[in-house]
PDB file of N, CA and C in Angstrom:
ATOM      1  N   UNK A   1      -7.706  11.217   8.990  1.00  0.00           N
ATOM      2  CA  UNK A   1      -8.143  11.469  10.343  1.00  0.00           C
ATOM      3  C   UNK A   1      -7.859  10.239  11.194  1.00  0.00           C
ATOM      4  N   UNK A   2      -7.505  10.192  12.322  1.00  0.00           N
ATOM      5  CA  UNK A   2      -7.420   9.637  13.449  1.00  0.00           C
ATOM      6  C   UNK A   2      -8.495   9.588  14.563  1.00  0.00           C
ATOM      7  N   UNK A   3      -9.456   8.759  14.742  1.00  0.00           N
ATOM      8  CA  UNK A   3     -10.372   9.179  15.828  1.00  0.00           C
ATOM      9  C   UNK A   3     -11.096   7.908  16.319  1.00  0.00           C
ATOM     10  N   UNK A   4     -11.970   8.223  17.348  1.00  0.00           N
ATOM     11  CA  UNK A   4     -12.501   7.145  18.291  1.00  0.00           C
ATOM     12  C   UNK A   4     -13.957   7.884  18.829  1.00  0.00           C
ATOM     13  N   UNK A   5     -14.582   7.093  19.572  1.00  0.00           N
ATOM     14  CA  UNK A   5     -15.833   6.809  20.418  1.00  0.00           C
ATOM     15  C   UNK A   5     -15.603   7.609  21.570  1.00  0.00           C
ATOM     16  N   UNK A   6     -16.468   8.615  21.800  1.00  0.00           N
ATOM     17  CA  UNK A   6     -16.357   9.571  23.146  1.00  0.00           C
ATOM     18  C   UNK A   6     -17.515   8.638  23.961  1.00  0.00           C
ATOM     19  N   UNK A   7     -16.746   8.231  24.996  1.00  0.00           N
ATOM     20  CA  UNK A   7     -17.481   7.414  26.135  1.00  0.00           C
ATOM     21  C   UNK A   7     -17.132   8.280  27.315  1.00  0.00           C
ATOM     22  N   UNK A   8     -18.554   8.398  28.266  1.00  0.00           N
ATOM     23  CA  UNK A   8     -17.804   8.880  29.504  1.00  0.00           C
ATOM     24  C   UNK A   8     -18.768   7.123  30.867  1.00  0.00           C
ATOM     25  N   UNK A   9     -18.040   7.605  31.603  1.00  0.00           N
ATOM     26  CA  UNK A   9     -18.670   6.211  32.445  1.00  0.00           C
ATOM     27  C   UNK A   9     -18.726   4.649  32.205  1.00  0.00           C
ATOM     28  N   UNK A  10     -17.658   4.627  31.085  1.00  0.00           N
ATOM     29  CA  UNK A  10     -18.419   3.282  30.494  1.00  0.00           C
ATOM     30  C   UNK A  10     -18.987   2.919  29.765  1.00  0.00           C
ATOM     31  N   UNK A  11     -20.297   3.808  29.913  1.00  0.00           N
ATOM     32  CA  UNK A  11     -21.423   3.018  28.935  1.00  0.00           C
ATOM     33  C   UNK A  11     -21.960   4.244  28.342  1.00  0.00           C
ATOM     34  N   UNK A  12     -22.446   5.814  28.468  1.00  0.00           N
ATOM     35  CA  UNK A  12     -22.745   6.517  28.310  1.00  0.00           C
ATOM     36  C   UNK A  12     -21.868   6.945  26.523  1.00  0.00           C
ATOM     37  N   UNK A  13     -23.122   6.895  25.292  1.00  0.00           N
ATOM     38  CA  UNK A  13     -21.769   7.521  23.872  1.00  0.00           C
ATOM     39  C   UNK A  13     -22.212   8.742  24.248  1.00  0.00           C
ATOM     40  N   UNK A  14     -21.213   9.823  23.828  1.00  0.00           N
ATOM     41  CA  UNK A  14     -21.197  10.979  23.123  1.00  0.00           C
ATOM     42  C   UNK A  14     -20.796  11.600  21.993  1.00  0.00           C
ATOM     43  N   UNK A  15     -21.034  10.817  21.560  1.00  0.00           N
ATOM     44  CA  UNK A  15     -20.005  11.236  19.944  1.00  0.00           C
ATOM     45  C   UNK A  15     -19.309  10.343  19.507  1.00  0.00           C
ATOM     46  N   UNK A  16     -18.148  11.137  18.314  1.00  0.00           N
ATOM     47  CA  UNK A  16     -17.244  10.725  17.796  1.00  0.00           C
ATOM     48  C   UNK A  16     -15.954  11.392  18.091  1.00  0.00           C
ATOM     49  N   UNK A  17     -14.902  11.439  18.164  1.00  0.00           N
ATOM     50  CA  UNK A  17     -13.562  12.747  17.983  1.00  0.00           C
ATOM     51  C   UNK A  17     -12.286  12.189  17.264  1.00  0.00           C
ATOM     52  N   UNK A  18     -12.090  13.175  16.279  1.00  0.00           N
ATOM     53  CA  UNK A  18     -11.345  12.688  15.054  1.00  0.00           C
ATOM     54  C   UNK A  18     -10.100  14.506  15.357  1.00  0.00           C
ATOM     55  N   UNK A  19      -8.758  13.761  15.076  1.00  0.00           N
ATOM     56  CA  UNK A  19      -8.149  14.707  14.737  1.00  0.00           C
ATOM     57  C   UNK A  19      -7.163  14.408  13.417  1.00  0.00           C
ATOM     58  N   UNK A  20      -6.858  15.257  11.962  1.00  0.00           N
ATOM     59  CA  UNK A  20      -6.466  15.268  11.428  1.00  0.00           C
ATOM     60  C   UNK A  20      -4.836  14.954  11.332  1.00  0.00           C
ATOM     61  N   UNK A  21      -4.650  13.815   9.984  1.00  0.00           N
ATOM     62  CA  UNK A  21      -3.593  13.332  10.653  1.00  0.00           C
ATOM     63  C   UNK A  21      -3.013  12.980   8.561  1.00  0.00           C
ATOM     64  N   UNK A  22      -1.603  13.141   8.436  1.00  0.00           N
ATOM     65  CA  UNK A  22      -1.366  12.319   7.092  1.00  0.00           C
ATOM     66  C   UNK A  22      -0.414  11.078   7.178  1.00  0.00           C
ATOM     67  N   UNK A  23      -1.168  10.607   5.888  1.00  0.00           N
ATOM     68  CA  UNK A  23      -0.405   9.244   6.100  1.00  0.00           C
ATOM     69  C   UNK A  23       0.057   8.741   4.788  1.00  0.00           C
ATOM     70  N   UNK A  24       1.116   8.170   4.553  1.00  0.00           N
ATOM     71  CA  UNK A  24       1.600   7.550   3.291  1.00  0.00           C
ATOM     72  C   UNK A  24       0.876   6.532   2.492  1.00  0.00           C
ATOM     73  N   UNK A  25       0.369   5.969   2.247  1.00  0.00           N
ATOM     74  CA  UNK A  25      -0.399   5.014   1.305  1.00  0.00           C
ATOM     75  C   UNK A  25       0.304   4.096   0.022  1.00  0.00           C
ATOM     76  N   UNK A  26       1.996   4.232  -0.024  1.00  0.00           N
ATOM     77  CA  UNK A  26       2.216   3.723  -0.810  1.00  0.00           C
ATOM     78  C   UNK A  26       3.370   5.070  -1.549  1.00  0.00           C
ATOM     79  N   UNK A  27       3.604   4.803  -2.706  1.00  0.00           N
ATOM     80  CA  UNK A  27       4.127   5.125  -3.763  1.00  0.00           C
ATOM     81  C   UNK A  27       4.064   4.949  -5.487  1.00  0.00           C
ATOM     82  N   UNK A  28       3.901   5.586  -6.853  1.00  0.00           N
ATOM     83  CA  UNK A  28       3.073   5.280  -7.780  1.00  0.00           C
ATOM     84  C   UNK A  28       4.031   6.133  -8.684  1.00  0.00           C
ATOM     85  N   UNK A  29       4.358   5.655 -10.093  1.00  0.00           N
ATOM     86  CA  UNK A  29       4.719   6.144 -11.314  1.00  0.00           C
ATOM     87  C   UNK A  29       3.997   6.888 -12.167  1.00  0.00           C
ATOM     88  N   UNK A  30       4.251   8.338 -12.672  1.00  0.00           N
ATOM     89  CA  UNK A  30       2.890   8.644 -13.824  1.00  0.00           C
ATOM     90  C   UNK A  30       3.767   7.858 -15.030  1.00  0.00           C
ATOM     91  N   UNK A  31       2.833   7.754 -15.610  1.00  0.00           N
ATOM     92  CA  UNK A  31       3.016   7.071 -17.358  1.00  0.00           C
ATOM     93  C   UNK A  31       3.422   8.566 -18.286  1.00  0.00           C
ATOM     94  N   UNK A  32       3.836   7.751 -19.380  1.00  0.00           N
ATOM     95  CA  UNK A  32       4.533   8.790 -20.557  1.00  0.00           C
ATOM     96  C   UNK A  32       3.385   9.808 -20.735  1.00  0.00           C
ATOM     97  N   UNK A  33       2.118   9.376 -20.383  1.00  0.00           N
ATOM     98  CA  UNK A  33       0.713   9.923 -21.150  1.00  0.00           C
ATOM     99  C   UNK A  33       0.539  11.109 -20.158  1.00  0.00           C
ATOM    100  N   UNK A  34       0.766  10.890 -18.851  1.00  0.00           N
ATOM    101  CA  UNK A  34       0.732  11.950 -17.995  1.00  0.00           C
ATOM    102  C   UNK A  34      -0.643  11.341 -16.883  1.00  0.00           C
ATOM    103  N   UNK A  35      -0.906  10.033 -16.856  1.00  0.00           N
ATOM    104  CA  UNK A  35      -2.249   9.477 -16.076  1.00  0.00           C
ATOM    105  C   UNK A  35      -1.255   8.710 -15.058  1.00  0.00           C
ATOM    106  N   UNK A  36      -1.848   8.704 -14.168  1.00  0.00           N
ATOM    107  CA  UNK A  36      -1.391   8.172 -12.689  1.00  0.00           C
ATOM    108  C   UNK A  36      -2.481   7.239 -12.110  1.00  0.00           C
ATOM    109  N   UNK A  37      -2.006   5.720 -12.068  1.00  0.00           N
ATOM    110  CA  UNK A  37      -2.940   4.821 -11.737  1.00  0.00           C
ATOM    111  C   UNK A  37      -1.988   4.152 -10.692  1.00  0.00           C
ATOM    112  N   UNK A  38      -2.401   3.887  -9.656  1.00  0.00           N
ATOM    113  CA  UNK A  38      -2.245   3.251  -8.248  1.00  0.00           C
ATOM    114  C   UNK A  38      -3.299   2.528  -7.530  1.00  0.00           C
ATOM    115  N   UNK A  39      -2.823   1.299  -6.428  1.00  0.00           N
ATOM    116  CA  UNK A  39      -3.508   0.640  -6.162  1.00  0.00           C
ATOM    117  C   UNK A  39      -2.997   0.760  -5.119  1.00  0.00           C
ATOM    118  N   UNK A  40      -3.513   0.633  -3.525  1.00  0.00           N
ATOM    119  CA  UNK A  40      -3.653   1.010  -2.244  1.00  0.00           C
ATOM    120  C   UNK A  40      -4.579  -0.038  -1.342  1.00  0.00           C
ATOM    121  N   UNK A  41      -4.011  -0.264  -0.172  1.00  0.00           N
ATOM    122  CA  UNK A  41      -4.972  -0.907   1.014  1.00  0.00           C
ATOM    123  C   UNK A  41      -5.469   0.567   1.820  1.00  0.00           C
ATOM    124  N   UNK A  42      -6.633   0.564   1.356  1.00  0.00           N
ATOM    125  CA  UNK A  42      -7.755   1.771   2.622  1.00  0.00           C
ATOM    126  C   UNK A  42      -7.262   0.980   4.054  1.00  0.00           C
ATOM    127  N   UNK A  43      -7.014   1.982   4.855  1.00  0.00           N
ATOM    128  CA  UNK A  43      -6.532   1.344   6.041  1.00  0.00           C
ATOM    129  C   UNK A  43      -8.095   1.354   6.752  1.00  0.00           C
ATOM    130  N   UNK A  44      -8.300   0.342   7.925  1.00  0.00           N
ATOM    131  CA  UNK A  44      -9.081   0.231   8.654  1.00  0.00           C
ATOM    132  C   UNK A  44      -9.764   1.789   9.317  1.00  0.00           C
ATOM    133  N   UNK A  45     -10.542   1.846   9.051  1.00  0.00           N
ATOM    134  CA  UNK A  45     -11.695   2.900  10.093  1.00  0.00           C
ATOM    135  C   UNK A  45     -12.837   3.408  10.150  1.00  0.00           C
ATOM    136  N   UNK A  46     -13.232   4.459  10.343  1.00  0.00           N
ATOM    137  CA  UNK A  46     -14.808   4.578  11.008  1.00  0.00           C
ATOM    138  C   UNK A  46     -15.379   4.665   9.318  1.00  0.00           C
ATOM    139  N   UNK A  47     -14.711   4.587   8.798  1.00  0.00           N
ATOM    140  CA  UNK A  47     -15.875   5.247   7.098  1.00  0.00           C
ATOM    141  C   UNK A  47     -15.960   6.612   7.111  1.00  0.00           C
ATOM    142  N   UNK A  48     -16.548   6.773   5.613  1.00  0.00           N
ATOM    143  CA  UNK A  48     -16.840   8.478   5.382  1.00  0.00           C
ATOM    144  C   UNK A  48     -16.360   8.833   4.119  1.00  0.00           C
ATOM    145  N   UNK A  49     -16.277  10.182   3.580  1.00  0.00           N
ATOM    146  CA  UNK A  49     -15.413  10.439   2.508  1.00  0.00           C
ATOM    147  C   UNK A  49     -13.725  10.710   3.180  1.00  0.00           C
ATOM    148  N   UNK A  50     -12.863  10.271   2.477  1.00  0.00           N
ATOM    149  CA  UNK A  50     -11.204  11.123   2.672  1.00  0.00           C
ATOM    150  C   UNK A  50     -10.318  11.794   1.380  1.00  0.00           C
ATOM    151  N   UNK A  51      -9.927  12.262   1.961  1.00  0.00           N
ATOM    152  CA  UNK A  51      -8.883  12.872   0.744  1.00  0.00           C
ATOM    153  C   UNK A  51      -8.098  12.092   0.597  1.00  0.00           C
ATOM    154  N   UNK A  52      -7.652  11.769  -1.009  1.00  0.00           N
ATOM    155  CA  UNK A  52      -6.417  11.149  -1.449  1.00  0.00           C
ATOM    156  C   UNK A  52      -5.179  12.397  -1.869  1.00  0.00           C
ATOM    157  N   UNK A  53      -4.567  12.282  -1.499  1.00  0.00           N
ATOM    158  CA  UNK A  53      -3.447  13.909  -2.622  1.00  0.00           C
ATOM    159  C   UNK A  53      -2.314  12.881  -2.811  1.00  0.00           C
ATOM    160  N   UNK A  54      -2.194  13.223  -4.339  1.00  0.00           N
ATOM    161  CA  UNK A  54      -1.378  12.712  -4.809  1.00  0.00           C
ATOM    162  C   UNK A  54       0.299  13.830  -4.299  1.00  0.00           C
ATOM    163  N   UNK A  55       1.346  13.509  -4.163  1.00  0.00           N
ATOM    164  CA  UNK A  55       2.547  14.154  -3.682  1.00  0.00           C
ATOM    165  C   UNK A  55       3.695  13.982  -4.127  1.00  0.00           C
ATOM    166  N   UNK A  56       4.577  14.944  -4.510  1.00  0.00           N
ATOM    167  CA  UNK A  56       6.058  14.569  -4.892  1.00  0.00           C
ATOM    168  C   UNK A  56       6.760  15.938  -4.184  1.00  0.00           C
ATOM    169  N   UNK A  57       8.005  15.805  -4.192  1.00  0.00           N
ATOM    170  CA  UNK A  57       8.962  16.397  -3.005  1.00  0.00           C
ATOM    171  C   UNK A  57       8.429  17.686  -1.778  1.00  0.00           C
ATOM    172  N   UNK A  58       7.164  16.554  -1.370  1.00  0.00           N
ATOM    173  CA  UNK A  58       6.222  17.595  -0.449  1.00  0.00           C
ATOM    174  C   UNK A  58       5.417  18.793  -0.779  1.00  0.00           C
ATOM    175  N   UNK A  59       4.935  18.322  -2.457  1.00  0.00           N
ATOM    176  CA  UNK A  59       4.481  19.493  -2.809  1.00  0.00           C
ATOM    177  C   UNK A  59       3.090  18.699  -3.177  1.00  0.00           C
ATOM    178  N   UNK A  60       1.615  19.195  -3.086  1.00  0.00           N
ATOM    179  CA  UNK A  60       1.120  18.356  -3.528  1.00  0.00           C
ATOM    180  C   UNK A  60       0.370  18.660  -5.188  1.00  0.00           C
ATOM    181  N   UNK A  61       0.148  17.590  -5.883  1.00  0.00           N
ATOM    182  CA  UNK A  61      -0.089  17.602  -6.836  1.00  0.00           C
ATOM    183  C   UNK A  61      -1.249  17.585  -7.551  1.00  0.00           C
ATOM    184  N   UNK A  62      -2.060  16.495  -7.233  1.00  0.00           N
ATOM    185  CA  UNK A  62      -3.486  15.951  -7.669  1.00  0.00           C
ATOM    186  C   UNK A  62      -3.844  16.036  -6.122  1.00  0.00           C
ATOM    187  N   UNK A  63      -5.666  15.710  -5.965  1.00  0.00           N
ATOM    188  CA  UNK A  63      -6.223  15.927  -5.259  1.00  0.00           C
ATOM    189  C   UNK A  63      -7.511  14.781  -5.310  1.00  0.00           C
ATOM    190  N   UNK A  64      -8.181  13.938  -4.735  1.00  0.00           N
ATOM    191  CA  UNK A  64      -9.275  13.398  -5.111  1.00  0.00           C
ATOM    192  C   UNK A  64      -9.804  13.007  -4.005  1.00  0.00           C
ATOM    193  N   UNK A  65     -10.700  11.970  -3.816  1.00  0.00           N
ATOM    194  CA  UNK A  65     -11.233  11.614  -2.569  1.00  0.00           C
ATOM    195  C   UNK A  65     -11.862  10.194  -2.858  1.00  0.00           C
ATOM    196  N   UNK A  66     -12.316   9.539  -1.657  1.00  0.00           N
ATOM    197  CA  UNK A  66     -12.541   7.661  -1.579  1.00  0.00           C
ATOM    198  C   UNK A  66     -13.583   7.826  -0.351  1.00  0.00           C
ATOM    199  N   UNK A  67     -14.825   7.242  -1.160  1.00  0.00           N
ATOM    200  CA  UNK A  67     -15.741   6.994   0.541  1.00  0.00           C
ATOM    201  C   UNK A  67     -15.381   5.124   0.844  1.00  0.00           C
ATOM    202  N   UNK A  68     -14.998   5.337   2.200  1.00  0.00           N
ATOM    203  CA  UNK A  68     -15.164   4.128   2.912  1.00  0.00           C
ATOM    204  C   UNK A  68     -16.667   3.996   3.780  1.00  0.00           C
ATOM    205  N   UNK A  69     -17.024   2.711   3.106  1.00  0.00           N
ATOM    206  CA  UNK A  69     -18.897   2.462   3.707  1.00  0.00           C
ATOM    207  C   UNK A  69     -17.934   1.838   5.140  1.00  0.00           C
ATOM    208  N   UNK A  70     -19.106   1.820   6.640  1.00  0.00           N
ATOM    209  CA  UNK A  70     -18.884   0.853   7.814  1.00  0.00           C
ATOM    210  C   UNK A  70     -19.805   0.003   7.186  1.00  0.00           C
ATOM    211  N   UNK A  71     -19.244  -1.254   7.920  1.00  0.00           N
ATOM    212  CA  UNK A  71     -19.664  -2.664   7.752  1.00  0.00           C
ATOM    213  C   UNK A  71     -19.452  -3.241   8.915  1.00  0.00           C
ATOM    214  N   UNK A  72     -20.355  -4.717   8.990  1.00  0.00           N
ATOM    215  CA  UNK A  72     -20.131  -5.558  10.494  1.00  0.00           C
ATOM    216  C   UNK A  72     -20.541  -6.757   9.680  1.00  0.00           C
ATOM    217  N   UNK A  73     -19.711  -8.030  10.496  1.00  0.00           N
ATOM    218  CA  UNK A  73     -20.129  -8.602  10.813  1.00  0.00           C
ATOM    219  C   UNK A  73     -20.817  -9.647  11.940  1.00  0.00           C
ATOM    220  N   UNK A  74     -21.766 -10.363  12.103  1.00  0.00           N
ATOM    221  CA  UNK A  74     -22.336 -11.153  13.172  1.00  0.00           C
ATOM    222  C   UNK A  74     -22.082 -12.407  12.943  1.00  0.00           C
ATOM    223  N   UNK A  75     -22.173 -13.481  14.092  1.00  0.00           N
ATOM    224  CA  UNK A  75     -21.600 -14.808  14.046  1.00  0.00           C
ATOM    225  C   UNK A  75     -22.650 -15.183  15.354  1.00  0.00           C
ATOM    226  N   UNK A  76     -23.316 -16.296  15.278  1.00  0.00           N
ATOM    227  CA  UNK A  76     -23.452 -17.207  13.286  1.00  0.00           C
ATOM    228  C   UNK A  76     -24.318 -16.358  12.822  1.00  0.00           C
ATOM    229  N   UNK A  77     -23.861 -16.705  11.712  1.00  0.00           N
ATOM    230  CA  UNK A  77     -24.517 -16.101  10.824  1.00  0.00           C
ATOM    231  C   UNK A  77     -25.951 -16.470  10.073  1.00  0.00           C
ATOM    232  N   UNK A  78     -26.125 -18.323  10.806  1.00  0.00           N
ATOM    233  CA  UNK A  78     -27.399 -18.236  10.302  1.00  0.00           C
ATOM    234  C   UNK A  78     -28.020 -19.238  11.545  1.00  0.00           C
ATOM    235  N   UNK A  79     -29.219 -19.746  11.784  1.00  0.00           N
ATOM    236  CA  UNK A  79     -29.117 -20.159  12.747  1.00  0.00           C
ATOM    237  C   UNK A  79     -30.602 -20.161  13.594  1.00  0.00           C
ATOM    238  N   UNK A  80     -31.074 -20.813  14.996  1.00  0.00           N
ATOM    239  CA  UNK A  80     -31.951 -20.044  15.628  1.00  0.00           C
ATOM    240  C   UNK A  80     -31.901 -18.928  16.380  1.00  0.00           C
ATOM    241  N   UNK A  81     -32.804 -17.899  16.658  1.00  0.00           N
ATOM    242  CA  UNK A  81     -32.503 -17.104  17.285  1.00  0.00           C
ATOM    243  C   UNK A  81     -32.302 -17.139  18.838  1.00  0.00           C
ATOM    244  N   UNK A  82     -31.489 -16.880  19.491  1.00  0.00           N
ATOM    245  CA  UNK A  82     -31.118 -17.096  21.065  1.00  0.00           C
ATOM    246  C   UNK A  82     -31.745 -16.043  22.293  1.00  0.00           C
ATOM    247  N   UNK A  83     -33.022 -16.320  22.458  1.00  0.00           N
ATOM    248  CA  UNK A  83     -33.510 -15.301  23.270  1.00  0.00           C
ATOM    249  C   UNK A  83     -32.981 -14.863  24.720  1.00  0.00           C
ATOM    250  N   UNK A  84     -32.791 -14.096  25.070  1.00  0.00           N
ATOM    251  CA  UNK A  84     -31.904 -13.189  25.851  1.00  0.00           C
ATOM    252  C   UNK A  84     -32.487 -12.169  27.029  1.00  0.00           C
ATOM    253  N   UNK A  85     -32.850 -12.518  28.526  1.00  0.00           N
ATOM    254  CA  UNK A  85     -33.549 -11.518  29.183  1.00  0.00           C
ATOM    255  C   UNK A  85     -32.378 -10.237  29.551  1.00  0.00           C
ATOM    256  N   UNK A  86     -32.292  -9.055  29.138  1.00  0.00           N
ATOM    257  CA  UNK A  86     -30.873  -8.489  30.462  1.00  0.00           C
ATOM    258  C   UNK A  86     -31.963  -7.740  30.990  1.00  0.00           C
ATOM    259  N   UNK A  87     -31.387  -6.888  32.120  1.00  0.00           N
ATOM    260  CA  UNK A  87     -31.952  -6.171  33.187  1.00  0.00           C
ATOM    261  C   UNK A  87     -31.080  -5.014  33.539  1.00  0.00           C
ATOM    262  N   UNK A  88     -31.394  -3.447  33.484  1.00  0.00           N
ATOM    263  CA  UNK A  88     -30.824  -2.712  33.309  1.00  0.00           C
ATOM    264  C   UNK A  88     -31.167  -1.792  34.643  1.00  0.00           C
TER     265      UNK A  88
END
C-alpha cells in the first residue's frame, strides 16, 4: 500500500488513505530442499500487517505476511523538561 494523512485546512486529521500498490523487494533462490530463505529492507511506512508473495514469471507462488510496528523518536532524549505556554 501507498498512503498518507487526510488533512483538510492544515490542521484538521481525518484519517488515513492508502491505495494498493506492488513492489519488488529484491530477488531469492529456492534450495535443492525446496525452502526459500530471503532477506529484505521493509521499506519505510505507516506499519500494520502486509503481504509478502513470493513470485516467478508473474505467477505467484508462496504467500505470507510481516507486521511493521510505528515507532518515534524524540530529541533529547534525556534532559529537563521545557515548559511551553501555546494559545489556541
Amino acid at each position: 500500500m501507498t498512503g498518507g494523512w487526510v488533512i483538510e485546512d492544515y490542521f484538521h486529521f481525518r484519517g488515513k488513505k492508502y491505495s494498493e500498490i506492488s513492489k519488488s523487494l529484491g530477488k531469492a533462490e529456492v534450495a535443492r530442499d525446496g525452502k526459500l530463505t530471503a532477506r529484505f529492507k521493509i521499506p519505510e511506512d505507516y506499519g500494520g500487517v502486509h503481504e509478502v508473495i513470493a513470485s516467478a514469471g508473474g505467477v505467484a507462488l508462496a504467500q505470507g505476511g510481516v507486521e511493521v510496528s510505528q515507532t518515534f523518536e524524540m530529541h533529547p532524549t534525556n534532559g529537563p523538561i521545557e515548559r511551553r505556554s501555546s494559545f489556541v
